[in-house]
Protein backbone atom coordinates (compact mmCIF):
# COMPACT_ATOMS: atom_id res chain seq x y z
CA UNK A 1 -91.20 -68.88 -18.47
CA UNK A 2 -88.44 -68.37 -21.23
CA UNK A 3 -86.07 -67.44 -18.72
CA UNK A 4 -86.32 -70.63 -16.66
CA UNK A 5 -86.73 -72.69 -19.66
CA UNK A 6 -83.19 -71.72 -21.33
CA UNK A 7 -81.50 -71.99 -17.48
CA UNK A 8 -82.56 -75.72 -17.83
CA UNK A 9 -81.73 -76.62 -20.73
CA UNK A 10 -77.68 -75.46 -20.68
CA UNK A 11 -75.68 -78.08 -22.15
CA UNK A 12 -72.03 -78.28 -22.09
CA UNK A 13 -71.16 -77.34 -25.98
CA UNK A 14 -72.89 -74.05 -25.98
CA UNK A 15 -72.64 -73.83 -22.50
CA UNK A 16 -70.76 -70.23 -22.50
CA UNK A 17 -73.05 -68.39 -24.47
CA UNK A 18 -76.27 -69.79 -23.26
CA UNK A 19 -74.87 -68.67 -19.88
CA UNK A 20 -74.19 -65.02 -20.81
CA UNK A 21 -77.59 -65.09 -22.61
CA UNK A 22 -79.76 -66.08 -19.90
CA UNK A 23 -77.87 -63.74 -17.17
CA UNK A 24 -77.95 -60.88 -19.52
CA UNK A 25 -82.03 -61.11 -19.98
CA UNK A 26 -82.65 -61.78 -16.19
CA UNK A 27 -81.20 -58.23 -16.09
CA UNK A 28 -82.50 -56.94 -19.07
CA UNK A 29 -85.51 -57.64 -17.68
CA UNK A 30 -85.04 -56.69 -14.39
CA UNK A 31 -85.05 -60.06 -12.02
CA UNK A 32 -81.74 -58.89 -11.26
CA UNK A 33 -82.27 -55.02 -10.27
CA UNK A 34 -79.82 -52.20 -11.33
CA UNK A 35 -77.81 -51.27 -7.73
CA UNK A 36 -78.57 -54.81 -6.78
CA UNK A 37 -75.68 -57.39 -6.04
CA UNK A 38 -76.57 -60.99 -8.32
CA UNK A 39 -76.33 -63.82 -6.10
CA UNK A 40 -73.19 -65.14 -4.59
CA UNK A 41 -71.25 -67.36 -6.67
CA UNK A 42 -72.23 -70.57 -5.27
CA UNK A 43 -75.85 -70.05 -5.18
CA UNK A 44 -75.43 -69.21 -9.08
CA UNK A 45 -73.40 -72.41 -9.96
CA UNK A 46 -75.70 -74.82 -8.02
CA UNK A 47 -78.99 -72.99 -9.35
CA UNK A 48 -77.39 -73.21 -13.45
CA UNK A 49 -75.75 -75.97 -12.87
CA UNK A 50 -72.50 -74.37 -14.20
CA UNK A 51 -68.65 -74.07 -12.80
CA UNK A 52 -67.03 -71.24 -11.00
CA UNK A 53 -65.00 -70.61 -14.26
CA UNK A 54 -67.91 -70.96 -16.34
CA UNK A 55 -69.82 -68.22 -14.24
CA UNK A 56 -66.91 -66.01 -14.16
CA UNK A 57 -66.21 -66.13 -17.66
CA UNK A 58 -69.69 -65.13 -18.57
CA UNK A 59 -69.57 -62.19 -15.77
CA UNK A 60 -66.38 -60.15 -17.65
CA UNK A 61 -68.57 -60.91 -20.99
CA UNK A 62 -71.26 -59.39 -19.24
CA UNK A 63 -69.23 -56.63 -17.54
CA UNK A 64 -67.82 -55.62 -21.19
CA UNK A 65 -71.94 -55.21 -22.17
CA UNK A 66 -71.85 -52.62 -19.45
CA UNK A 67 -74.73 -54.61 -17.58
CA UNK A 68 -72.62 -55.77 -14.37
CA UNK A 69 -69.51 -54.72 -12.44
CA UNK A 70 -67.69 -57.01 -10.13
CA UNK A 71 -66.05 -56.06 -6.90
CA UNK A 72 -63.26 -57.67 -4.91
CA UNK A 73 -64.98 -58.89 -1.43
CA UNK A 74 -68.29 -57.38 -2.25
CA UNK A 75 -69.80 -59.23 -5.15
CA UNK A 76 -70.91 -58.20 -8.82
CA UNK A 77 -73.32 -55.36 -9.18
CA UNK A 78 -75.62 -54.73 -11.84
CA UNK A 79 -75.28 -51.04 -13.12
CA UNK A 80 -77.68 -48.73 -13.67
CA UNK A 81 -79.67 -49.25 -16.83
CA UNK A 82 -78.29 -45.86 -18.68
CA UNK A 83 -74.47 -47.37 -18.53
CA UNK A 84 -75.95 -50.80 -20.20
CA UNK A 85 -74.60 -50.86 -23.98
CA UNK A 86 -78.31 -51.49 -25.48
CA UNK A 87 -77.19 -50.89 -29.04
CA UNK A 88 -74.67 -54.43 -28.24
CA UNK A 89 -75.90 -56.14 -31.52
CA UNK A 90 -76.24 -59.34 -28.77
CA UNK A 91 -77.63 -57.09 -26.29
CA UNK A 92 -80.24 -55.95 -28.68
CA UNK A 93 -81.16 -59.59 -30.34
CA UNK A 94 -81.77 -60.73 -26.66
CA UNK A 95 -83.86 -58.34 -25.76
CA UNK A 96 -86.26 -59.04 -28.99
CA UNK A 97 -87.02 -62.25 -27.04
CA UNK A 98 -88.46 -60.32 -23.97
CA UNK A 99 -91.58 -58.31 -23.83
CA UNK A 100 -90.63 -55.48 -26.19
CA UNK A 101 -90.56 -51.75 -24.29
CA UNK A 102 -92.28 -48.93 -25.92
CA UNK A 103 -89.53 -46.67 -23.83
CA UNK A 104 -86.84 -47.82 -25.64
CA UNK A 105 -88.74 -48.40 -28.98
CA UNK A 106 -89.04 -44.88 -28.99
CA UNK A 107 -86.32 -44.02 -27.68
CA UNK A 108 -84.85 -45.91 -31.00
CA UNK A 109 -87.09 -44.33 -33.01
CA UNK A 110 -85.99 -41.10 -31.85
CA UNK A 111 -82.07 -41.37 -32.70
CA UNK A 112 -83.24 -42.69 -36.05
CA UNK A 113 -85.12 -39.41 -36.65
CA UNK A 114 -81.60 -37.64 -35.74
CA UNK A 115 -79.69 -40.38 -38.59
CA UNK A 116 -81.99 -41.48 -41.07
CA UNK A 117 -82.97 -37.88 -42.56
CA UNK A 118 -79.24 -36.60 -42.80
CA UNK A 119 -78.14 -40.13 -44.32
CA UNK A 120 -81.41 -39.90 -46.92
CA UNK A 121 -80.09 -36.61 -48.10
CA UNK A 122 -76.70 -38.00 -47.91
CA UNK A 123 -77.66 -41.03 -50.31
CA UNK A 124 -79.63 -38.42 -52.35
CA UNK A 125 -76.29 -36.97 -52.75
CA UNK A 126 -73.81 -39.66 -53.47
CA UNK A 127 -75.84 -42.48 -54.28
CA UNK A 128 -74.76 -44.13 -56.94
CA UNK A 129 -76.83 -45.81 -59.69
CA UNK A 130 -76.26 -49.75 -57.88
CA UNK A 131 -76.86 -48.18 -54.44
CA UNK A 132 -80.40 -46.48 -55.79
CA UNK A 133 -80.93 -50.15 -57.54
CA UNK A 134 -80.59 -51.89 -53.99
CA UNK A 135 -82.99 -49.55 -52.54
CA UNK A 136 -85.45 -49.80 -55.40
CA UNK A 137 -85.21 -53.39 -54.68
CA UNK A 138 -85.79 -53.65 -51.77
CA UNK A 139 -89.20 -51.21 -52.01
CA UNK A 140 -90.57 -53.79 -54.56
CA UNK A 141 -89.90 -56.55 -52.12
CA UNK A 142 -91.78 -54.63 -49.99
CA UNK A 143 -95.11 -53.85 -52.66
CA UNK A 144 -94.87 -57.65 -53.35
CA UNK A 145 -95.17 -58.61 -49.79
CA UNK A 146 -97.49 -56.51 -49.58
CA UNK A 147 -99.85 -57.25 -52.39
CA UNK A 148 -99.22 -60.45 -50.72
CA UNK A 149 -100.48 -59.65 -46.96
CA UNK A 150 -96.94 -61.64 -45.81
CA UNK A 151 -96.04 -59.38 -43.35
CA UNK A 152 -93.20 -61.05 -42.42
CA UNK A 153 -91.72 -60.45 -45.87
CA UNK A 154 -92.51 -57.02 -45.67
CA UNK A 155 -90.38 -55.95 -42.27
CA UNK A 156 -87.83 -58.00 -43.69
CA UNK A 157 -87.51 -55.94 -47.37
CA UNK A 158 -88.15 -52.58 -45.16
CA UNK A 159 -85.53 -53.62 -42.87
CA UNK A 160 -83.25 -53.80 -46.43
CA UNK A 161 -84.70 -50.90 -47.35
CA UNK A 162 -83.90 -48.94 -44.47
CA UNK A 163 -79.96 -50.90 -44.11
CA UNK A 164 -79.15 -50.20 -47.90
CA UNK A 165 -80.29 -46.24 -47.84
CA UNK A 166 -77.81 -45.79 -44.96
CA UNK A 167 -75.07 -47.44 -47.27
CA UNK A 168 -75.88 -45.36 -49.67
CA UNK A 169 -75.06 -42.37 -48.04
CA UNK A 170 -71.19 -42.98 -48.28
CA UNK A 171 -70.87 -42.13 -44.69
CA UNK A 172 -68.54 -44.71 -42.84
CA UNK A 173 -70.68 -44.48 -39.56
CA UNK A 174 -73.92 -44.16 -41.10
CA UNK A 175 -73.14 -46.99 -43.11
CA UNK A 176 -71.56 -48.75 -39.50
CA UNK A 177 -74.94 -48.42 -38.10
CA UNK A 178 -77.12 -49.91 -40.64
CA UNK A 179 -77.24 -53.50 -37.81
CA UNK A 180 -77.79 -51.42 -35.26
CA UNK A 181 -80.76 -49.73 -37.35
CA UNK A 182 -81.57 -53.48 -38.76
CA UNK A 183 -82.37 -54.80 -35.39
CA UNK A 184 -83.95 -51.71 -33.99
CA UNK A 185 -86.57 -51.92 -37.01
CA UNK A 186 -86.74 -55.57 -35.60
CA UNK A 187 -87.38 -54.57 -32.19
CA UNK A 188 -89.88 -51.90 -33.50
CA UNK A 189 -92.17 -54.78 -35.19
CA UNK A 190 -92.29 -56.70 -32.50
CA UNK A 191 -94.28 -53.88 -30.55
CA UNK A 192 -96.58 -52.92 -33.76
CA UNK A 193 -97.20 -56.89 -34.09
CA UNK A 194 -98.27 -56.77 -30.62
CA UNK A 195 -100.59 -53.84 -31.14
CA UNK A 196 -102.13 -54.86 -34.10
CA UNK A 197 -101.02 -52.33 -36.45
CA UNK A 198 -100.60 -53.07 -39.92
CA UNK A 199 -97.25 -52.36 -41.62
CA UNK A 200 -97.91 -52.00 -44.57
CA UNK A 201 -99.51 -48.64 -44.25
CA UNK A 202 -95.87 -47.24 -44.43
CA UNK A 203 -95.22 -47.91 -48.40
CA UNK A 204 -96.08 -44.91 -49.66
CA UNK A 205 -93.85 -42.88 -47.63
CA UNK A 206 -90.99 -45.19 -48.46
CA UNK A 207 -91.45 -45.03 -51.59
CA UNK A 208 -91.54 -41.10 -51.61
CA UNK A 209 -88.22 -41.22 -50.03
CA UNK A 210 -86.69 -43.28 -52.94
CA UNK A 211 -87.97 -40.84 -55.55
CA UNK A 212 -86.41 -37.94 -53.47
CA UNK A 213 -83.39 -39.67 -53.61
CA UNK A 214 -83.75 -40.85 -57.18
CA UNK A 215 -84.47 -37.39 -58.24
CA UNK A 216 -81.48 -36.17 -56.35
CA UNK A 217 -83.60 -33.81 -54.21
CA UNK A 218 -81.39 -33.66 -51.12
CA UNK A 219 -84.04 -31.59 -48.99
CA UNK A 220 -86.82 -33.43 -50.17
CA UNK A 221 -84.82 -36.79 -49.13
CA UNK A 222 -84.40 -35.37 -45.96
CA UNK A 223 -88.07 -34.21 -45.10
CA UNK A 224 -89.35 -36.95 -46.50
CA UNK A 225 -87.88 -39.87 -44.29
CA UNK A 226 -88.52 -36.95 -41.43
CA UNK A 227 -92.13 -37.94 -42.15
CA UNK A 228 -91.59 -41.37 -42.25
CA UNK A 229 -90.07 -41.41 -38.95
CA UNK A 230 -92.73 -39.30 -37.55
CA UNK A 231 -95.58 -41.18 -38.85
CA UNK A 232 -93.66 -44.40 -37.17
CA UNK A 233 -93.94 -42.83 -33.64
CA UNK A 234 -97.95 -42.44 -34.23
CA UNK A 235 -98.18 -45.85 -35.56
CA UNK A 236 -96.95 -47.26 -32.80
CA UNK A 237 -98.76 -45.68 -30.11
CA UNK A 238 -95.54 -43.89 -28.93
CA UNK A 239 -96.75 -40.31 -29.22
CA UNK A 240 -98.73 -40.47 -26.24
CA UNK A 241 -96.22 -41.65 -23.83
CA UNK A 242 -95.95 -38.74 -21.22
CA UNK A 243 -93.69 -35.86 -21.64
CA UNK A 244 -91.39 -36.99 -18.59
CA UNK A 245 -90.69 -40.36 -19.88
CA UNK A 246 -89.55 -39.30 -23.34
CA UNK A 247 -87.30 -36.67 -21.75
């Protein structure tokens, strides 16, 4: 088990962040249930083979993620799962290494469709000529990698592709979020790796996005990374999750 292998192997030099790591995905992936107290202190040092000032270091670290809270006398708690800061760039990389949720995938997926459109028509906008270029660039990354069957190559150009369009919508929080949109796109290919969908089927659609945009055709941007998005969900097998889950 992952888990147990990186709790064995903490060493002294890295010894903080290992710690914080493996705590963090024992929650993340629920050994250590939200409402639940984490073991005493003692039982935590002996089991980790870590120091009181070790453990407590990595518990405010923890506590700042939004994944614990400690109490005088009582213990630390972990908190409920919609106070955890998921969109923690750490958070997020950590959880790649666990078995990826189709919850939050969509759940991703679904704040994208809220961004990505508006920052499309954004970049279709104010996108200057060197901003358009990185795009473009990126998109023939993508056809190369393509033509190529290296699918690794390919998630990383459309991960480029995706980062430099919100950059090019000269919008200081779009352009904020283009990591948190980076590893989400990560965390999305994880899940359409394990379901043996092929990537690739996507280029078209990106590249009708970058002629909206090279065209200047704000609405057309827009609808057209709408579609993308959409076609995403139903690529991944998301669209039948039931109604009461996606709420």
């Amino acid at each position: 088990m992952a888990i147990a292998e990186a709790t064995r192997t903490l060493v002294k030099p890295r010894v903080h962040q290992q710690l914080v790591k493996t705590l963090a995905q024992r929650i993340l992936s629920q050994e250590f249930k939200p409402g639940t107290l984490l073991p005493p202190e003692p039982e935590l040092c002996e089991t980790l083979k870590i120091s009181r000032s070790a453990l407590r270091e990595a518990i405010k670290v923890l506590s700042g993620k939004g994944l614990v809270t400690p109490r005088p006398r009582t213990g630390t708690v972990v908190r409920p799962r919609d106070e955890w800061n998921l969109l923690d760039p750490e958070l997020l990389a950590w959880s790649m290494e666990l078995e990826p949720s189709a919850e939050f995938v969509l759940s991703l997926i679904e704040a994208r469709q809220v961004i990505e459109p508006a920052a499309a028509r954004f970049a279709a906008l104010r996108a200057a000529e060197n901003d358009i270029a990185v795009i473009e660039s990126a998109y023939e990354r993508m056809s190369e990698a393509l033509a190529a069957l290296d699918f690794d190559a390919f998630n990383e150009a459309d991960i480029d592709f995706h980062k430099a369009l919100l950059r090019a919508s000269h919008n200081v929080v779009f352009q904020k979020l283009s990591t948190m949109i980076g590893a989400a796109l990560a965390y999305s290919f994880r899940l359409t790796i394990q379901r043996a969908r092929e990537p690739g089927a996507s280029l078209p659609n990106h590249g009708e996005v970058l002629e909206r945009i090279r065209l200047r055709d704000a609405d057309g941007a827009y609808a057209s990374m709408a579609r993308l998005l959409d076609i995403a969900i139903v690529d991944l097998g998301l669209s039948s999750i039931p109604p009461r889950i996606r709420r």
